[in-house]
C-alpha atoms as a PDB file:
ATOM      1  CA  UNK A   1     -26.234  22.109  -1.434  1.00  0.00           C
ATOM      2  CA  UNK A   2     -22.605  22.883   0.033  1.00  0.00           C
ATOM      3  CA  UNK A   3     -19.636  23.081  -1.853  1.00  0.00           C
ATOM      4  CA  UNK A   4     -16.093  23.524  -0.694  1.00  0.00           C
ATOM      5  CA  UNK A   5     -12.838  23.759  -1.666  1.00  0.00           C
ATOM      6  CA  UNK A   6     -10.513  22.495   1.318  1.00  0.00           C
ATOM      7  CA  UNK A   7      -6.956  23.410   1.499  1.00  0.00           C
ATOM      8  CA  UNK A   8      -4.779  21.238   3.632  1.00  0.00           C
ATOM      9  CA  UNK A   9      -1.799  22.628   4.453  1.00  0.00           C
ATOM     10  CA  UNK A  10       1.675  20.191   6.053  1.00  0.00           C
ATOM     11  CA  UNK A  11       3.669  23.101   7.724  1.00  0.00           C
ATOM     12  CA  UNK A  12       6.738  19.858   8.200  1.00  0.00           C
ATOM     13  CA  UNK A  13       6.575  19.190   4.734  1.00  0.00           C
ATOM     14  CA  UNK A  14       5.746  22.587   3.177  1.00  0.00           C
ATOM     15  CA  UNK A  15       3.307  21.210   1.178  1.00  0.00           C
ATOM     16  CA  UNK A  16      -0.310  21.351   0.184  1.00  0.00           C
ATOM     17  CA  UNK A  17      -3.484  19.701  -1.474  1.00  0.00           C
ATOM     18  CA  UNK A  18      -6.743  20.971  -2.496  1.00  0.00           C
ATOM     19  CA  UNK A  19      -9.576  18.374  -2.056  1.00  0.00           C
ATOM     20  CA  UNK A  20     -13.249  19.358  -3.315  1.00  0.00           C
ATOM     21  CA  UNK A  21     -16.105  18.395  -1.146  1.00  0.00           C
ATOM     22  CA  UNK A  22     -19.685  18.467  -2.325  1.00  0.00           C
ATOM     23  CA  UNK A  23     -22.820  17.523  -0.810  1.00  0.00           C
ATOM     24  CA  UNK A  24     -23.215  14.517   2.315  1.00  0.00           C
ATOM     25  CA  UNK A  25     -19.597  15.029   2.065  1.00  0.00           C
ATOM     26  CA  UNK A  26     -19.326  18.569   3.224  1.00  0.00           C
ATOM     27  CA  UNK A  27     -22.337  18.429   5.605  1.00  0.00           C
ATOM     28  CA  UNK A  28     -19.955  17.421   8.316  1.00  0.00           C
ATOM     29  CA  UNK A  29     -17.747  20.861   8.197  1.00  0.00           C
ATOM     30  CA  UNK A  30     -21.108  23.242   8.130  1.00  0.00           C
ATOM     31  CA  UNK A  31     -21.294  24.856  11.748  1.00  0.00           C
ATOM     32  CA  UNK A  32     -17.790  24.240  12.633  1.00  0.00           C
ATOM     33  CA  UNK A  33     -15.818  27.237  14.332  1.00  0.00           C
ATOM     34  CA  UNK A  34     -12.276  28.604  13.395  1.00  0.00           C
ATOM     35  CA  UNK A  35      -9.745  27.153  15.401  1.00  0.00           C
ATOM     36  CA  UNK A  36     -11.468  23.629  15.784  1.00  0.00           C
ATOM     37  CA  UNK A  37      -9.995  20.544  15.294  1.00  0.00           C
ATOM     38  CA  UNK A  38     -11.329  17.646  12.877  1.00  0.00           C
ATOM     39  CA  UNK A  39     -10.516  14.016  11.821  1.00  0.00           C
ATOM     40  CA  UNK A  40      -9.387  13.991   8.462  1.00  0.00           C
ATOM     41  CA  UNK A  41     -11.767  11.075   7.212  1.00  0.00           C
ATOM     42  CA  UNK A  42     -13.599  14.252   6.771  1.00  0.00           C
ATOM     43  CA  UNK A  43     -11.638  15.727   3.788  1.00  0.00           C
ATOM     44  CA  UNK A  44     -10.556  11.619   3.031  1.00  0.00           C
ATOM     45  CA  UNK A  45      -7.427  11.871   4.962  1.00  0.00           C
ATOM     46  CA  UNK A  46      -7.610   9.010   7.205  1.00  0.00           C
ATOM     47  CA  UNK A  47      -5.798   9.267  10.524  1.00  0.00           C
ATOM     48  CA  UNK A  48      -4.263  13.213  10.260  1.00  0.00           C
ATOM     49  CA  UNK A  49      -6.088  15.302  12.733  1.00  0.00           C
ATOM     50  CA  UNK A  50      -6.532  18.885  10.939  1.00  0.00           C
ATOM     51  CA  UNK A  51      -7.553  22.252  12.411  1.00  0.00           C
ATOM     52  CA  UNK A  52      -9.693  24.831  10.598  1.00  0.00           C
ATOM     53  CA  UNK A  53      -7.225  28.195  10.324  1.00  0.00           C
ATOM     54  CA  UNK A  54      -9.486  29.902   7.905  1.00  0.00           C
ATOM     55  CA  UNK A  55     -11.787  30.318   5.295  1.00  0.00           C
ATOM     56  CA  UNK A  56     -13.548  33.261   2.408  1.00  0.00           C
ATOM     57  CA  UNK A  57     -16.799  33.474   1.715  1.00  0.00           C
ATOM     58  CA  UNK A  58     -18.578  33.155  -2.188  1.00  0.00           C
ATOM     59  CA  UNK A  59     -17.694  36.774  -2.697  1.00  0.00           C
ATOM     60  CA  UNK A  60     -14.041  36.745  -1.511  1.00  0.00           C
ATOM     61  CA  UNK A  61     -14.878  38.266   1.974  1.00  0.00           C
ATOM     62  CA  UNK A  62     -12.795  36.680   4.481  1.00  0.00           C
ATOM     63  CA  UNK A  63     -13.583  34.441   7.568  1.00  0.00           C
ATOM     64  CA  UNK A  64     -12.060  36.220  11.220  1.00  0.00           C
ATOM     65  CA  UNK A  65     -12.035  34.836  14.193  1.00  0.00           C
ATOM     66  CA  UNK A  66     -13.135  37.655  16.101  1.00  0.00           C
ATOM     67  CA  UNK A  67     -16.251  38.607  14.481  1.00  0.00           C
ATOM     68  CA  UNK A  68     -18.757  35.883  16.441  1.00  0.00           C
ATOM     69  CA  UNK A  69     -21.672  33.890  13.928  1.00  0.00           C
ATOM     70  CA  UNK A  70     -21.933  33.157  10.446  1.00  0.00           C
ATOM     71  CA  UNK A  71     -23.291  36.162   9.331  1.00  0.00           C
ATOM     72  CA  UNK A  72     -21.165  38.979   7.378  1.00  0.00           C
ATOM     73  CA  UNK A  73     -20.502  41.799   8.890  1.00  0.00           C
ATOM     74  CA  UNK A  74     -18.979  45.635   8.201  1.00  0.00           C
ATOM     75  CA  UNK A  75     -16.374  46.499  11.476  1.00  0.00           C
ATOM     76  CA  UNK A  76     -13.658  49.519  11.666  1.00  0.00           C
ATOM     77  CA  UNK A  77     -10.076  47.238  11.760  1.00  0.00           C
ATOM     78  CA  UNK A  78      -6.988  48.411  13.146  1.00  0.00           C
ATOM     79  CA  UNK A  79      -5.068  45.305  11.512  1.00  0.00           C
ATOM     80  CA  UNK A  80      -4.995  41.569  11.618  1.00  0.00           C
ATOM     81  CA  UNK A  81      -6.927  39.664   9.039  1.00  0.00           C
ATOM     82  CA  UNK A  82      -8.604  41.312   6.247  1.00  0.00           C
ATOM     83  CA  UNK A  83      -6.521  44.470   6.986  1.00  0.00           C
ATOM     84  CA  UNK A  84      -2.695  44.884   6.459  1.00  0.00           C
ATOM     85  CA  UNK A  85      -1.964  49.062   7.476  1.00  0.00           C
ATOM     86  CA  UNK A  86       0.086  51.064   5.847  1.00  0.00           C
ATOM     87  CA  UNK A  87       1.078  53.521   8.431  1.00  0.00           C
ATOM     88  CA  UNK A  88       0.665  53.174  11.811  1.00  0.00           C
ATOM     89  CA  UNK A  89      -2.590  53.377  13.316  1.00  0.00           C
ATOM     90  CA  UNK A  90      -4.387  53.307   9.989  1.00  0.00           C
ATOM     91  CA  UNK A  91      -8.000  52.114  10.672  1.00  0.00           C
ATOM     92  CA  UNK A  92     -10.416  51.128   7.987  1.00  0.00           C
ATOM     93  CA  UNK A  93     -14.134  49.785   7.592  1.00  0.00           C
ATOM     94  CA  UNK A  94     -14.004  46.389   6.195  1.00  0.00           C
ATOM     95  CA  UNK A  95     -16.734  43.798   5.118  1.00  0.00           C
ATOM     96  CA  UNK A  96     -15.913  40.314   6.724  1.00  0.00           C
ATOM     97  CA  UNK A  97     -17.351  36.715   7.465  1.00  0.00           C
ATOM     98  CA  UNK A  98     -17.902  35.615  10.876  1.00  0.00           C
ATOM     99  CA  UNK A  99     -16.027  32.318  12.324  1.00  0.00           C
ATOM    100  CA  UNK A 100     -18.696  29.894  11.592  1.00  0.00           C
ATOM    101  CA  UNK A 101     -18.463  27.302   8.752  1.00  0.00           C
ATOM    102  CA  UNK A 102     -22.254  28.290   6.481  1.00  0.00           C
ATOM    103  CA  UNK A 103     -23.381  27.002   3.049  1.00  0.00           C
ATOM    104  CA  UNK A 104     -22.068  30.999   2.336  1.00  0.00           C
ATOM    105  CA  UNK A 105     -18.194  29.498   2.683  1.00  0.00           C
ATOM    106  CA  UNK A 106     -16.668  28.598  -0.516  1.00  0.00           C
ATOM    107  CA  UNK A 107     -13.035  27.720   0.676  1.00  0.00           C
ATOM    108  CA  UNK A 108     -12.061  26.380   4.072  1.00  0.00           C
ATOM    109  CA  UNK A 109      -8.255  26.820   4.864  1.00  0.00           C
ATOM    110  CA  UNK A 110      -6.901  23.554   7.344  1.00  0.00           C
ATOM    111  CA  UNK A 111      -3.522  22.468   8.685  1.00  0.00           C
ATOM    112  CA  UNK A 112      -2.212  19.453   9.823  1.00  0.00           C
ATOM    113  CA  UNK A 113      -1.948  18.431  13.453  1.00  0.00           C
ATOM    114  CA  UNK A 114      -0.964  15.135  13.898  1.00  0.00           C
ATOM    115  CA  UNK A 115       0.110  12.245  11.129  1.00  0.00           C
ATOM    116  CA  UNK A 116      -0.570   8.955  11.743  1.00  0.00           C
ATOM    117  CA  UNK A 117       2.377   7.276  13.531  1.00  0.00           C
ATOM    118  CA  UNK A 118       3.589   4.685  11.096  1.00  0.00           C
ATOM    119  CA  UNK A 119       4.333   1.516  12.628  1.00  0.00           C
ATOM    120  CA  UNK A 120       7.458  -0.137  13.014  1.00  0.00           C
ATOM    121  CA  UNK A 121       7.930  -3.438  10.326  1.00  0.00           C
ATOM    122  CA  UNK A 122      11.254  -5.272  10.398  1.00  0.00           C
ATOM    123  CA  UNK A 123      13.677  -4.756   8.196  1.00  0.00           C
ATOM    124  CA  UNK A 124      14.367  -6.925   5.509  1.00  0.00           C
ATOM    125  CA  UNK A 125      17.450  -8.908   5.605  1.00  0.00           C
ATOM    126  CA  UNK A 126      19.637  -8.381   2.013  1.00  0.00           C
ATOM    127  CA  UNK A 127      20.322 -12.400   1.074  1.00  0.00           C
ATOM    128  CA  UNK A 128      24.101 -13.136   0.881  1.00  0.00           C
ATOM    129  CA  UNK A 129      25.459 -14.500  -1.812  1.00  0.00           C
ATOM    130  CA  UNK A 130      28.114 -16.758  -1.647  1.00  0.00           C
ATOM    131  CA  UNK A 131      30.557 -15.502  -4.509  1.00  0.00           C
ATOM    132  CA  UNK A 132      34.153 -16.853  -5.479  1.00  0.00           C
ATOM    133  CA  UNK A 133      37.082 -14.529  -4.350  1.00  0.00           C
ATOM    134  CA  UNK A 134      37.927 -12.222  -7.249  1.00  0.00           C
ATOM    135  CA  UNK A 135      41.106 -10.652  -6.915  1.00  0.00           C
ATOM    136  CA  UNK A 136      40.933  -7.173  -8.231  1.00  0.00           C
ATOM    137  CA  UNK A 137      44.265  -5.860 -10.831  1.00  0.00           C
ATOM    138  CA  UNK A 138      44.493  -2.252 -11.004  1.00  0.00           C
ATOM    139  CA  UNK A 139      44.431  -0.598 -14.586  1.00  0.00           C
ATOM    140  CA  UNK A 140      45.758   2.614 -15.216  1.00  0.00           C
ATOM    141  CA  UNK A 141      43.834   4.217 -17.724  1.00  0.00           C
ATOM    142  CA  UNK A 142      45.478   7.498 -18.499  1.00  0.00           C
ATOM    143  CA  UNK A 143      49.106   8.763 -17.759  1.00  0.00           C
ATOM    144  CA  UNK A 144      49.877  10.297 -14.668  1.00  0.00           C
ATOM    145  CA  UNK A 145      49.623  14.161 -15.778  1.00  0.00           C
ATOM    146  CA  UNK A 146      53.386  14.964 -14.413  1.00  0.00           C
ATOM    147  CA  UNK A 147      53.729  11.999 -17.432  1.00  0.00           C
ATOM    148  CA  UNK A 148      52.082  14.084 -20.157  1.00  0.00           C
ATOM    149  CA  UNK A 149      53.216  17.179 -19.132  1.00  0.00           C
ATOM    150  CA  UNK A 150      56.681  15.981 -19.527  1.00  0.00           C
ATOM    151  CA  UNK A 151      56.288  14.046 -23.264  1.00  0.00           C
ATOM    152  CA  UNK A 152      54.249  17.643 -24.837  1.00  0.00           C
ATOM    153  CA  UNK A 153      57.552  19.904 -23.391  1.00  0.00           C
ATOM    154  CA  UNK A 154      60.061  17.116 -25.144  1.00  0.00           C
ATOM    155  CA  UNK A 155      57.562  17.030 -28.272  1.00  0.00           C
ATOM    156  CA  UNK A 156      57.674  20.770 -28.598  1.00  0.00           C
ATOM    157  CA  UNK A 157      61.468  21.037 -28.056  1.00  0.00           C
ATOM    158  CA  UNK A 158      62.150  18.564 -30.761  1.00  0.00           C
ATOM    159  CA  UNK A 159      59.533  20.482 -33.267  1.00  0.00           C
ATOM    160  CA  UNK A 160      61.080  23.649 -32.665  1.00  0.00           C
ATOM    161  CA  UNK A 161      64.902  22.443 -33.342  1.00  0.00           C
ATOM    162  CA  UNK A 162      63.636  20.565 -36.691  1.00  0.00           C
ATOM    163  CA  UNK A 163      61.986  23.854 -37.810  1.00  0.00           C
ATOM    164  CA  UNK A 164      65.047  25.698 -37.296  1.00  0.00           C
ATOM    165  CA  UNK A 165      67.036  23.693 -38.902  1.00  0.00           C
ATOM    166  CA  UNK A 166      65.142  24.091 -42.240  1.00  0.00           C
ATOM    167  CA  UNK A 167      63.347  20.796 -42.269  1.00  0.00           C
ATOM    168  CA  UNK A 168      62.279  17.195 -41.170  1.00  0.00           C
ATOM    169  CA  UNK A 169      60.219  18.219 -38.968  1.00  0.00           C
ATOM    170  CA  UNK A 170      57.990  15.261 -39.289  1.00  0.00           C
ATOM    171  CA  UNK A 171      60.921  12.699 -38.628  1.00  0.00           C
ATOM    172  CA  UNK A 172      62.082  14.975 -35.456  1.00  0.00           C
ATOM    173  CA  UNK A 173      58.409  14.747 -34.095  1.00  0.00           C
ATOM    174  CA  UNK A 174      58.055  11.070 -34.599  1.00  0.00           C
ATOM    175  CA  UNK A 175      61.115  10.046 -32.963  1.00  0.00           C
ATOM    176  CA  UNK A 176      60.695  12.624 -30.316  1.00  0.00           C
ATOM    177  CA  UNK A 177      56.812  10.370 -29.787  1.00  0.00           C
ATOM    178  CA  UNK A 178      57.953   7.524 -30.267  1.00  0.00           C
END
């Protein structure tokens, strides 16, 4: 019995989503090639058109394009999947899966193609409402701050003259506010 875990990437939207496949449901993906493209009532997608860009086997070995089959295979890479060098022209024997789609193939990477085009509905109409002329009065709130700046310098003034005078300082303030 085949089981996969399909990973469909949106490259417009950056996004992705992980659907599980098991049995008459991943029958149609077995013998597919890398590189192919598929209707996504396959993965339950309706009407996106995805393309198979990848895949690793049930012991982590990954799927290349250029190795031919389903079978896994030991080749001498120079770079490119499965191999990342760290100098230059590093080569190194690696164990990889061929480009076929087998009952071997745990995950299958996809992207999208094509979305559905969405078609065009009218747009609704917002009802107007027949509503009385209101006429709007403007409140002010809050002082303008030239205002307040102005009453704290007089407030301080007149707290600083009662203090030096040797009292009512209290009286000087509240006549000073008020």
């Amino acid at each position: 019995m085949a089981k996969f875990k399909v990973i469909v990437s949106d490259p417009t939207q950056s996004k992705s989503k992980v659907v599980e496949l098991e049995g008459s449901r991943a029958v149609p993906l077995i013998g597919k090639r890398l590189g192919e493209s598929i209707d996504g009532s396959v993965t339950g997608m309706p009407g996106l058109k995805l393309q198979i860009t990848g895949g690793s086997d049930k012991d982590g070995f990954p799927m290349r394009p250029s190795v031919h089959g389903g079978v896994r295979v030991s080749v001498i890479l120079s770079k490119g999947v499965g191999f990342h060098p760290k100098r230059e022209g590093e080569r190194q024997r690696k164990t990889l899966r061929g480009d076929v789609i087998t009952e071997e193939i745990v995950q299958v990477n996809m992207k999208v193609l094509e979305k559905p085009k969405k078609a065009e509905r009218p747009k609704r109409q917002k009802k107007i409402k027949a509503e009385p002329a209101v006429e709007k009065k403007e409140v002010e709130l809050e002082p303008k701050s030239e205002e307040v700046q102005v009453q704290t310098s007089q407030t301080q003034e007149a707290e600083s003259s009662a203090t030096k005078s040797g009292g009512e300082s209290s009286e000087a303030a509240q006549a000073a506010r008020g």
